[in-house]
C-alpha atoms as a PDB file:
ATOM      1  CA  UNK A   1      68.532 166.416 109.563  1.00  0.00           C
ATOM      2  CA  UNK A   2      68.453 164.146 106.842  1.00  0.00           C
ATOM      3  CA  UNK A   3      64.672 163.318 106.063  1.00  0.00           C
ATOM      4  CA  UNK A   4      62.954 159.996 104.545  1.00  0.00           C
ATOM      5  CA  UNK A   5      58.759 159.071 105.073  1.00  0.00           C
ATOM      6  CA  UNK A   6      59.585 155.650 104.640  1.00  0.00           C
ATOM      7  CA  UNK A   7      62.829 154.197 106.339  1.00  0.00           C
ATOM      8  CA  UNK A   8      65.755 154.850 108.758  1.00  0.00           C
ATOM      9  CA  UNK A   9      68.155 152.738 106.467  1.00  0.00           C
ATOM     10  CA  UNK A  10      71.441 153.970 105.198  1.00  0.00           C
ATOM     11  CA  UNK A  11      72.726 151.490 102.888  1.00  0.00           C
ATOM     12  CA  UNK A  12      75.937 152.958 102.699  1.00  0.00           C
ATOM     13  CA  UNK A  13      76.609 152.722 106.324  1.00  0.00           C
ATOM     14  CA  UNK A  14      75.308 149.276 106.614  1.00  0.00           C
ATOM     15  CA  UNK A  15      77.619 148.509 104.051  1.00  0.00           C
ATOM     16  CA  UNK A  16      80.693 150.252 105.853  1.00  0.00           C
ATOM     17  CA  UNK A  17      79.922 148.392 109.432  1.00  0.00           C
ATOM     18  CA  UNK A  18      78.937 144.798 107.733  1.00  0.00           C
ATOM     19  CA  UNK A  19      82.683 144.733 105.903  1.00  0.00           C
ATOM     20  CA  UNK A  20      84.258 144.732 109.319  1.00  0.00           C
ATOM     21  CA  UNK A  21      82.056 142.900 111.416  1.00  0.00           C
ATOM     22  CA  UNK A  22      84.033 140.098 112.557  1.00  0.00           C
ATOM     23  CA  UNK A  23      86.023 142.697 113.883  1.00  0.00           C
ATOM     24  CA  UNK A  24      83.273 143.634 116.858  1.00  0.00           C
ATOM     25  CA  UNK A  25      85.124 141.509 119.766  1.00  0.00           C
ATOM     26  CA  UNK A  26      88.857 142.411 118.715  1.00  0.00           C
ATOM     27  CA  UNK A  27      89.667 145.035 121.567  1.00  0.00           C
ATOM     28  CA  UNK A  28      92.633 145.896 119.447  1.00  0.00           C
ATOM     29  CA  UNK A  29      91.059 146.325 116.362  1.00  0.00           C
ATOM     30  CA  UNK A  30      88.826 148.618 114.638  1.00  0.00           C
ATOM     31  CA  UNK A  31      86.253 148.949 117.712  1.00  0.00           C
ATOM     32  CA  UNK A  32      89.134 149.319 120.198  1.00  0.00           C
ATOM     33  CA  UNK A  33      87.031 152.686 121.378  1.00  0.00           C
ATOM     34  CA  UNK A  34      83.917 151.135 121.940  1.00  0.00           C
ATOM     35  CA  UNK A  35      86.020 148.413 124.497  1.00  0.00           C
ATOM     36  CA  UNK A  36      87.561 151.484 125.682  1.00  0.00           C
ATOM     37  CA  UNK A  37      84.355 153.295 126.734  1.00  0.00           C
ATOM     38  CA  UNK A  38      82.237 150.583 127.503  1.00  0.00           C
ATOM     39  CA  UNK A  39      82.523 149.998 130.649  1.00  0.00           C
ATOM     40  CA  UNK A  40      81.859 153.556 131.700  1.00  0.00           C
ATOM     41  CA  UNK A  41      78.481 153.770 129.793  1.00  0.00           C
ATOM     42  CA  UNK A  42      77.200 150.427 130.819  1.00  0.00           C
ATOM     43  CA  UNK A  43      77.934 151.686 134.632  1.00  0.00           C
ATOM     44  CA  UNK A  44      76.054 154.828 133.030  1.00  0.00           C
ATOM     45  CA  UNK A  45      72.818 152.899 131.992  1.00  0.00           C
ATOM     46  CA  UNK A  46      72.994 150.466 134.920  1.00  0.00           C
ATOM     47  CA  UNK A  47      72.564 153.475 137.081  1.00  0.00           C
ATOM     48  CA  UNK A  48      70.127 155.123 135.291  1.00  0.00           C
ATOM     49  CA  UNK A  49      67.986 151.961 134.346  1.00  0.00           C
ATOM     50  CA  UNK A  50      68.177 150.935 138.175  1.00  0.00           C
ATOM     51  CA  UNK A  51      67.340 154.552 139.972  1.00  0.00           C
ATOM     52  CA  UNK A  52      64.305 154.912 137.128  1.00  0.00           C
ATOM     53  CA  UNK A  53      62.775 151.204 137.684  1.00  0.00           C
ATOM     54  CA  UNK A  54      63.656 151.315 141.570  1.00  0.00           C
ATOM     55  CA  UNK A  55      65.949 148.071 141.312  1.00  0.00           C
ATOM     56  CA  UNK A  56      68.875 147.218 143.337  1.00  0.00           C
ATOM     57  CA  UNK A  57      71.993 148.624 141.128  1.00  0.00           C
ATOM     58  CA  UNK A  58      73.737 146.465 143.475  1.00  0.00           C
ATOM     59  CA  UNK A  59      72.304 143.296 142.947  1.00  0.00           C
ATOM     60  CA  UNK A  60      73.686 140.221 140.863  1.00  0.00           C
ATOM     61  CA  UNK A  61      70.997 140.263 137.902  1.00  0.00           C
ATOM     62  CA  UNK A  62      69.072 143.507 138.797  1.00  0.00           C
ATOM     63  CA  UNK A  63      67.487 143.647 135.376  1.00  0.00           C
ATOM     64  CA  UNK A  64      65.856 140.068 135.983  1.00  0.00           C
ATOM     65  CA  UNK A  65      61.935 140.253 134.525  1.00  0.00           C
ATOM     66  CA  UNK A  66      63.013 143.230 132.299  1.00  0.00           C
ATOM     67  CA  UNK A  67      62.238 143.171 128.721  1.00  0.00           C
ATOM     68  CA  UNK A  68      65.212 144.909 127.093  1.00  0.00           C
ATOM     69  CA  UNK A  69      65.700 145.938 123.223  1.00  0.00           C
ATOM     70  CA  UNK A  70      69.168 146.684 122.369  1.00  0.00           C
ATOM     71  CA  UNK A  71      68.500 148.402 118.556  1.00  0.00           C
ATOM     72  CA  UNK A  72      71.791 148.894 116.358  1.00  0.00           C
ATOM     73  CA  UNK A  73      73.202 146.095 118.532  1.00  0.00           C
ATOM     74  CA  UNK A  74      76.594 145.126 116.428  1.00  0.00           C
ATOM     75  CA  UNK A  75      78.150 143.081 117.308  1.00  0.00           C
ATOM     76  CA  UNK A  76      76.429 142.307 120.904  1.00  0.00           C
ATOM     77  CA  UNK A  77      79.260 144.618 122.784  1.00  0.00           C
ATOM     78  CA  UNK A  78      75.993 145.922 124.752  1.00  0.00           C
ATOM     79  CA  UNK A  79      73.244 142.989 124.976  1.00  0.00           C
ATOM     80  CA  UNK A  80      75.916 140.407 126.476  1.00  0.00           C
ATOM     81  CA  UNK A  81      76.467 142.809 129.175  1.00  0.00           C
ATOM     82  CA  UNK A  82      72.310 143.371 129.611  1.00  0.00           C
ATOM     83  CA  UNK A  83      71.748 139.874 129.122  1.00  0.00           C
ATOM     84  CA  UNK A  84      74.259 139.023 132.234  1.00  0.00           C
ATOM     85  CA  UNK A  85      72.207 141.182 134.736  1.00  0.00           C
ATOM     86  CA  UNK A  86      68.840 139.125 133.981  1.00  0.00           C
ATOM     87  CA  UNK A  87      67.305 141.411 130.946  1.00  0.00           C
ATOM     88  CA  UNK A  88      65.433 139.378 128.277  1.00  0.00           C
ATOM     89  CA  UNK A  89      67.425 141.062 125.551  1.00  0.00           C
ATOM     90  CA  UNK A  90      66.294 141.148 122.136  1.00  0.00           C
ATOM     91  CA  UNK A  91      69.483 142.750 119.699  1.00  0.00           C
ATOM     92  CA  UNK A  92      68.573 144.063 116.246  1.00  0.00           C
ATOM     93  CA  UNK A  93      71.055 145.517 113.291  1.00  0.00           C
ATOM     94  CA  UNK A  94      70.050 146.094 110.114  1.00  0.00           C
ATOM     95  CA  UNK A  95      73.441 144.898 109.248  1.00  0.00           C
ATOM     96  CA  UNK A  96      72.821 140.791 108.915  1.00  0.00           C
ATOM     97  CA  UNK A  97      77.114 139.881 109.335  1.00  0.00           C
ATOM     98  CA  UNK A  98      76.417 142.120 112.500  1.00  0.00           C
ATOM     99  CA  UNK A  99      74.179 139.791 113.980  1.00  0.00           C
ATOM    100  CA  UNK A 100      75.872 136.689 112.590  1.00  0.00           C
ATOM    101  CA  UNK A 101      78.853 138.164 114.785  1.00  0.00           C
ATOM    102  CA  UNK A 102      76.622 138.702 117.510  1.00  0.00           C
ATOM    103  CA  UNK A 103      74.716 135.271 117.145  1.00  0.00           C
ATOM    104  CA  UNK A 104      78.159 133.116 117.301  1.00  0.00           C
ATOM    105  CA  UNK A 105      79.785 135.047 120.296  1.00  0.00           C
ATOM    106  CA  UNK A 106      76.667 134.711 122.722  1.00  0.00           C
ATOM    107  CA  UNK A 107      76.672 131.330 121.591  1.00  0.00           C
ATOM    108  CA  UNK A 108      80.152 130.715 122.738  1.00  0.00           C
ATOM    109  CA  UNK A 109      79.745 132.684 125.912  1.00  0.00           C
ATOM    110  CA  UNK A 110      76.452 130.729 126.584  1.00  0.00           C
ATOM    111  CA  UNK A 111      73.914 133.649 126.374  1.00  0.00           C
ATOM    112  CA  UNK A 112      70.614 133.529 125.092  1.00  0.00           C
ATOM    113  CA  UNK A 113      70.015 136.057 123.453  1.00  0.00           C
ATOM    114  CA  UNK A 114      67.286 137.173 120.645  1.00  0.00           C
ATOM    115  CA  UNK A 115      69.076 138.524 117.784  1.00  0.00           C
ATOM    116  CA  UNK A 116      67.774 139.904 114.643  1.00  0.00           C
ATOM    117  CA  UNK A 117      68.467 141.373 111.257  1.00  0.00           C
ATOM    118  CA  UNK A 118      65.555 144.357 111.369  1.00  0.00           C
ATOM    119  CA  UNK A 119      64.806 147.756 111.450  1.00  0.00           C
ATOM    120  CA  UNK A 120      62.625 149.380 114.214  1.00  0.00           C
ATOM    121  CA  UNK A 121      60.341 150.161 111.905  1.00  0.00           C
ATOM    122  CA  UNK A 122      60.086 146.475 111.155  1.00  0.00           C
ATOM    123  CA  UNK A 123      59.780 145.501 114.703  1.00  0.00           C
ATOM    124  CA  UNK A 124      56.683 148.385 115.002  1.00  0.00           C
ATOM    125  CA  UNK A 125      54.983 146.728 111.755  1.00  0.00           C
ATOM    126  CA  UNK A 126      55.122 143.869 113.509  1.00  0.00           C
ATOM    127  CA  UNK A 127      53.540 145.054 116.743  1.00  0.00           C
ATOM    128  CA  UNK A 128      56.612 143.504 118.822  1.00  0.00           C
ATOM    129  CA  UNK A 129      56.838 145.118 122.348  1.00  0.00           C
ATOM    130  CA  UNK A 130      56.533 146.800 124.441  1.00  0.00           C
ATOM    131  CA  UNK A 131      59.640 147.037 126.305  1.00  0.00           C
ATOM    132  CA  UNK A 132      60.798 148.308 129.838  1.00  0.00           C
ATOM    133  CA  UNK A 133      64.349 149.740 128.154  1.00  0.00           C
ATOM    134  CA  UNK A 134      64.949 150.893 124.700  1.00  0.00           C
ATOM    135  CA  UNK A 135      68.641 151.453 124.166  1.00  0.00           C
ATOM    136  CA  UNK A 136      70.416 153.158 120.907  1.00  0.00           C
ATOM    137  CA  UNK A 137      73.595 153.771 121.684  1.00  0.00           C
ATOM    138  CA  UNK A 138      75.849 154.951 118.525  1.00  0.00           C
ATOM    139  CA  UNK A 139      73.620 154.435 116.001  1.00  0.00           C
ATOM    140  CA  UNK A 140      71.215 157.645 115.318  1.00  0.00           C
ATOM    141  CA  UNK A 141      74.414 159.097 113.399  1.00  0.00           C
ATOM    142  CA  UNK A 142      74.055 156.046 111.117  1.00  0.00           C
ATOM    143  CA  UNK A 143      70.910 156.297 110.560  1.00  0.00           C
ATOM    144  CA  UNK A 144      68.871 158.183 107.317  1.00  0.00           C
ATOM    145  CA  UNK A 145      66.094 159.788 108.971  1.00  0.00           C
ATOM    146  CA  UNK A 146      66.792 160.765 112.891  1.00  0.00           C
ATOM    147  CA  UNK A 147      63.306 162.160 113.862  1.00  0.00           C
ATOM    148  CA  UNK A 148      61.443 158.647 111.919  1.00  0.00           C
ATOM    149  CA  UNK A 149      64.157 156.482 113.639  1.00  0.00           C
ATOM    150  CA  UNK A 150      63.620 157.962 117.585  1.00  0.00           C
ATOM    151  CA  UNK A 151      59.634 158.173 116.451  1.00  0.00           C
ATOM    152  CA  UNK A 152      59.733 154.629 116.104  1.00  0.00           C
ATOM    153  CA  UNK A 153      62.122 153.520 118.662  1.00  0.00           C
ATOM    154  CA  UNK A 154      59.977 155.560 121.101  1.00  0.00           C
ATOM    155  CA  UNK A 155      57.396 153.157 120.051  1.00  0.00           C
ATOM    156  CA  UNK A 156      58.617 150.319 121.583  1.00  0.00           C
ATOM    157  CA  UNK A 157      58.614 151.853 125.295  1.00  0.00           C
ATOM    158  CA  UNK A 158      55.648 151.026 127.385  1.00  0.00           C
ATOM    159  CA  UNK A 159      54.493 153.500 129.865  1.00  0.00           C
ATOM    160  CA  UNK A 160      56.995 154.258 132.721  1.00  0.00           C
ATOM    161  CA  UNK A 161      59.883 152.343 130.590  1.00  0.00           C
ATOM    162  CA  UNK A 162      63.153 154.324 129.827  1.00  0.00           C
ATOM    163  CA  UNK A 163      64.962 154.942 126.618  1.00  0.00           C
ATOM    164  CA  UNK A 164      68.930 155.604 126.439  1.00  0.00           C
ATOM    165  CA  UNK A 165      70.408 157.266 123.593  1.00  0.00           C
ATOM    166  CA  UNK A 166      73.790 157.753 122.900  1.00  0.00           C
ATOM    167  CA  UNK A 167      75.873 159.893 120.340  1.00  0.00           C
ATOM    168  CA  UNK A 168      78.016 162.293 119.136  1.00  0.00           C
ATOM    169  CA  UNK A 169      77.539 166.107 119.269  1.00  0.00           C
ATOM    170  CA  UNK A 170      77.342 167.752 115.803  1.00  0.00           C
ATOM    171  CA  UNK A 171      80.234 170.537 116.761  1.00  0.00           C
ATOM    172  CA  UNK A 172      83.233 172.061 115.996  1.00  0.00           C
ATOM    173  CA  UNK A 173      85.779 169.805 118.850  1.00  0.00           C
ATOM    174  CA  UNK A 174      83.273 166.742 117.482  1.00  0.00           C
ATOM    175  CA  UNK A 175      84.386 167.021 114.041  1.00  0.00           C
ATOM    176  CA  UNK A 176      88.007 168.067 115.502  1.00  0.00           C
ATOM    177  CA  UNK A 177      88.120 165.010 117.800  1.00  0.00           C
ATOM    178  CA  UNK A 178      85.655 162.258 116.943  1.00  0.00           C
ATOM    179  CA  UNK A 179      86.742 162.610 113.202  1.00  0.00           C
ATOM    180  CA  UNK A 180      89.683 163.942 112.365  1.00  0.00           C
ATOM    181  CA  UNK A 181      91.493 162.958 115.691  1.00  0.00           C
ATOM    182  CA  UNK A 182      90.070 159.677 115.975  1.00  0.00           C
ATOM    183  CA  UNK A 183      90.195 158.608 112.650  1.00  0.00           C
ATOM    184  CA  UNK A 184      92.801 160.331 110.874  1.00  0.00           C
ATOM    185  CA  UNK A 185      95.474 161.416 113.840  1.00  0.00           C
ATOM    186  CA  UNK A 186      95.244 158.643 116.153  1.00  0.00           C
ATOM    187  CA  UNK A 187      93.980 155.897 113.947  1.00  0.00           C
ATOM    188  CA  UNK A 188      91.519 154.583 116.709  1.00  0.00           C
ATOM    189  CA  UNK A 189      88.908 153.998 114.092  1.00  0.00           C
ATOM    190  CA  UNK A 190      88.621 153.322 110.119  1.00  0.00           C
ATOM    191  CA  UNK A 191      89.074 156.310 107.671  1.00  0.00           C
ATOM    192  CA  UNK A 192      84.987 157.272 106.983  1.00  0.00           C
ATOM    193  CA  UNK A 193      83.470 155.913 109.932  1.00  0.00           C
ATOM    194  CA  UNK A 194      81.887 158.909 110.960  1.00  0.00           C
ATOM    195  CA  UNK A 195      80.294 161.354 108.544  1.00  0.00           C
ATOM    196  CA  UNK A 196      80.590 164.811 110.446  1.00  0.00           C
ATOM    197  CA  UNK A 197      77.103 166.197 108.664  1.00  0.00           C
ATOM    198  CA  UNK A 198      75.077 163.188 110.333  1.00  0.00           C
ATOM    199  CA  UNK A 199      76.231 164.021 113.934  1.00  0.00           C
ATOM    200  CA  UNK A 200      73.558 164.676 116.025  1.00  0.00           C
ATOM    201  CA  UNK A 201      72.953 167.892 118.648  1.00  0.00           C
ATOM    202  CA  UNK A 202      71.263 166.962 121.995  1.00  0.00           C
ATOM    203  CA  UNK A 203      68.329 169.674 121.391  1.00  0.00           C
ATOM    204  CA  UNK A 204      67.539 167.683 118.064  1.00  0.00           C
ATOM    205  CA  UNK A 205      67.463 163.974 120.318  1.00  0.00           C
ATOM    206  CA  UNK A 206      65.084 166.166 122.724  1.00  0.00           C
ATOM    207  CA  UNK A 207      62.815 167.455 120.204  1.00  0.00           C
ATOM    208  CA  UNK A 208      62.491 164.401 118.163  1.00  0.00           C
ATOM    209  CA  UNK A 209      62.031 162.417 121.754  1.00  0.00           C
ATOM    210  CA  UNK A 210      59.384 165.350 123.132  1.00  0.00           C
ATOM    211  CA  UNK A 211      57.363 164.701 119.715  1.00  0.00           C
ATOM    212  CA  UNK A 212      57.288 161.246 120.541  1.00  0.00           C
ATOM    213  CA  UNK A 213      56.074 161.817 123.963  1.00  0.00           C
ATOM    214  CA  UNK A 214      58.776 161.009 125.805  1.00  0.00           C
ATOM    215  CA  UNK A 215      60.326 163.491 129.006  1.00  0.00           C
ATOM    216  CA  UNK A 216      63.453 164.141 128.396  1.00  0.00           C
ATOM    217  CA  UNK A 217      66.564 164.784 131.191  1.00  0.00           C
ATOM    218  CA  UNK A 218      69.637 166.665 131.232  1.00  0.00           C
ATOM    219  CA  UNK A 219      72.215 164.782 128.799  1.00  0.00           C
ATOM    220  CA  UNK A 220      76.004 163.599 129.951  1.00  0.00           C
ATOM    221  CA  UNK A 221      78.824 163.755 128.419  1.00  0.00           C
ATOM    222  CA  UNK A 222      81.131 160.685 127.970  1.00  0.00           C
ATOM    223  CA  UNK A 223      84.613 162.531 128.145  1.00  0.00           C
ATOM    224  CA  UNK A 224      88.412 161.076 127.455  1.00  0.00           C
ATOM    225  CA  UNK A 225      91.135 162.054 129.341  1.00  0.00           C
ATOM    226  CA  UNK A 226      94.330 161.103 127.335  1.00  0.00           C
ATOM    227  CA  UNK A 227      96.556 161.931 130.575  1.00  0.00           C
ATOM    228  CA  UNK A 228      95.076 158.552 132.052  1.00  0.00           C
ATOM    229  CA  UNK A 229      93.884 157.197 129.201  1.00  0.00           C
ATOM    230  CA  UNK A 230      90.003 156.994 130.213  1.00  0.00           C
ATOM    231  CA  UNK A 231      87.144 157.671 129.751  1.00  0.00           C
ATOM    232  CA  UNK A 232      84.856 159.620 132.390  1.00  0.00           C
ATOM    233  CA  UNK A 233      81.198 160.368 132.831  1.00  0.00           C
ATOM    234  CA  UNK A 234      81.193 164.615 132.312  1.00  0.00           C
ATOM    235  CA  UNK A 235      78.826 167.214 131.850  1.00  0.00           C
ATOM    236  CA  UNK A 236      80.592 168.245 128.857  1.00  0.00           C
ATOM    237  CA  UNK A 237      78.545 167.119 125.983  1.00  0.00           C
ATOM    238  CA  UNK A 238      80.035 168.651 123.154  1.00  0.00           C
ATOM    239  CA  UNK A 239      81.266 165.788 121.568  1.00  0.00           C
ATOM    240  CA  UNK A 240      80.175 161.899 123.348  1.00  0.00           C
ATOM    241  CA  UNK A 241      77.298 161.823 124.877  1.00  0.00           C
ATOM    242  CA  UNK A 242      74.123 160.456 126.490  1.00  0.00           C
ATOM    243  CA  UNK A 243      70.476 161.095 126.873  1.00  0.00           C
ATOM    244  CA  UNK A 244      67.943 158.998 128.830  1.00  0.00           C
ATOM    245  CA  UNK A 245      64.013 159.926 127.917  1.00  0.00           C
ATOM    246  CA  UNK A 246      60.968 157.960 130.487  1.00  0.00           C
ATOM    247  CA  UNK A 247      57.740 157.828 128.820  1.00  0.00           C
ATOM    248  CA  UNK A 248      55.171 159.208 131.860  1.00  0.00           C
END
């Protein structure tokens, strides 16, 4: 893993996502697989947020009272959906046209929502939390220093609170299928999205978590299944997938 004592910035990949961040709510365009897959992991951390916190998975806005923290946010794809079922959602993004993205869509979908241009690290400085969910979902591979950025993150949780962390597997049908497939075959996302070396195993997400003080479950994979063009909660989690930590 890549290591830094200071920061969890990448400048070059803040530079890669900011130069197509108006593209964030084009479901055609260059995040056309993060529409695709949504859906399946917000059921994912709806479920797992609601069975944790005993709340009604059922209900209308079962994350009502919940303080929420939605960190590498982009362009809101996540915190609109959190901020519907009643969390108080703070988004941050180190990337400042990412939250200008974010900003002007909640605006026109009439959302409040609390979004920033930070780092965690910034946010831990600060003393802001705690929070009852910490969510990083696609953004550890982006980051410069893994073990510093979940150290922090974990930070944030207050006791009993839950952490979701989603990524992609550093392995041989990852680089196969998350790179080369998706991104030079298939065209789903921009040439040099992904750098292959930054991908992340689950047993590094557990350690760094552990450390932190978190318990740490079984992760899930987040599978496609080109034959019905979807994508399915798995336990294959060689290349997407998902880990949810609790702090005790």
């Amino acid at each position: 893993m890549p290591a830094s004592a200071t920061t969890t910035i990448d400048q070059e990949e803040i530079e890669k996502f900011s130069a197509i961040a108006a593209e964030w709510w084009d479901p055609f365009g260059k995040f056309k697989p993060l529409h695709k897959f949504n859906p399946i992991r917000l059921g994912h951390i709806r479920n797992e947020i609601c069975e944790h916190l005993s709340l009604d998975r059922h209900g209308k806005k079962p994350f009502r009272g919940l303080r929420l923290i939605d960190i590498g946010c982009g362009g809101g794809l996540v915190s609109e959906p959190m901020a519907r079922l009643g969390a108080q959602v703070i988004g941050i993004d180190a990337a400042e046209k990412n939250v200008k993205t974010a900003l002007a869509h909640a605006a026109e979908q009439d959302l409040e929502i609390d979004y920033r241009a930070t780092t965690v690290e910034a946010l831990c400085e600060a003393g802001e939390g705690p929070f009852d969910v910490v969510l990083n979902l696609e953004v550890v591979e982006h980051v410069a220093d893994v073990e510093l950025f979940l150290s922090k993150s974990a930070r944030l949780l207050r006791p009993g609170g839950i952490m979701i962390v989603a990524t992609i597997n550093r392995t041989m049908k990852a680089l196969l299928t998350a790179k080369i497939g998706a991104e030079y075959v298939l065209r789903w996302l921009p040439a040099g999205t992904h750098d292959p070396r930054k991908f992340v195993r689950p047993t590094e997400i557990r350690d760094a978590l552990e450390n932190a003080g978190l318990q740490v479950r079984v992760p899930v994979g987040i599978s496609y299944r080109p034959l019905l063009d979807a994508w399915r909660i798995t336990d294959d989690a060689s290349v997407n997938y998902m880990v949810t930590a609790v702090r005790p």
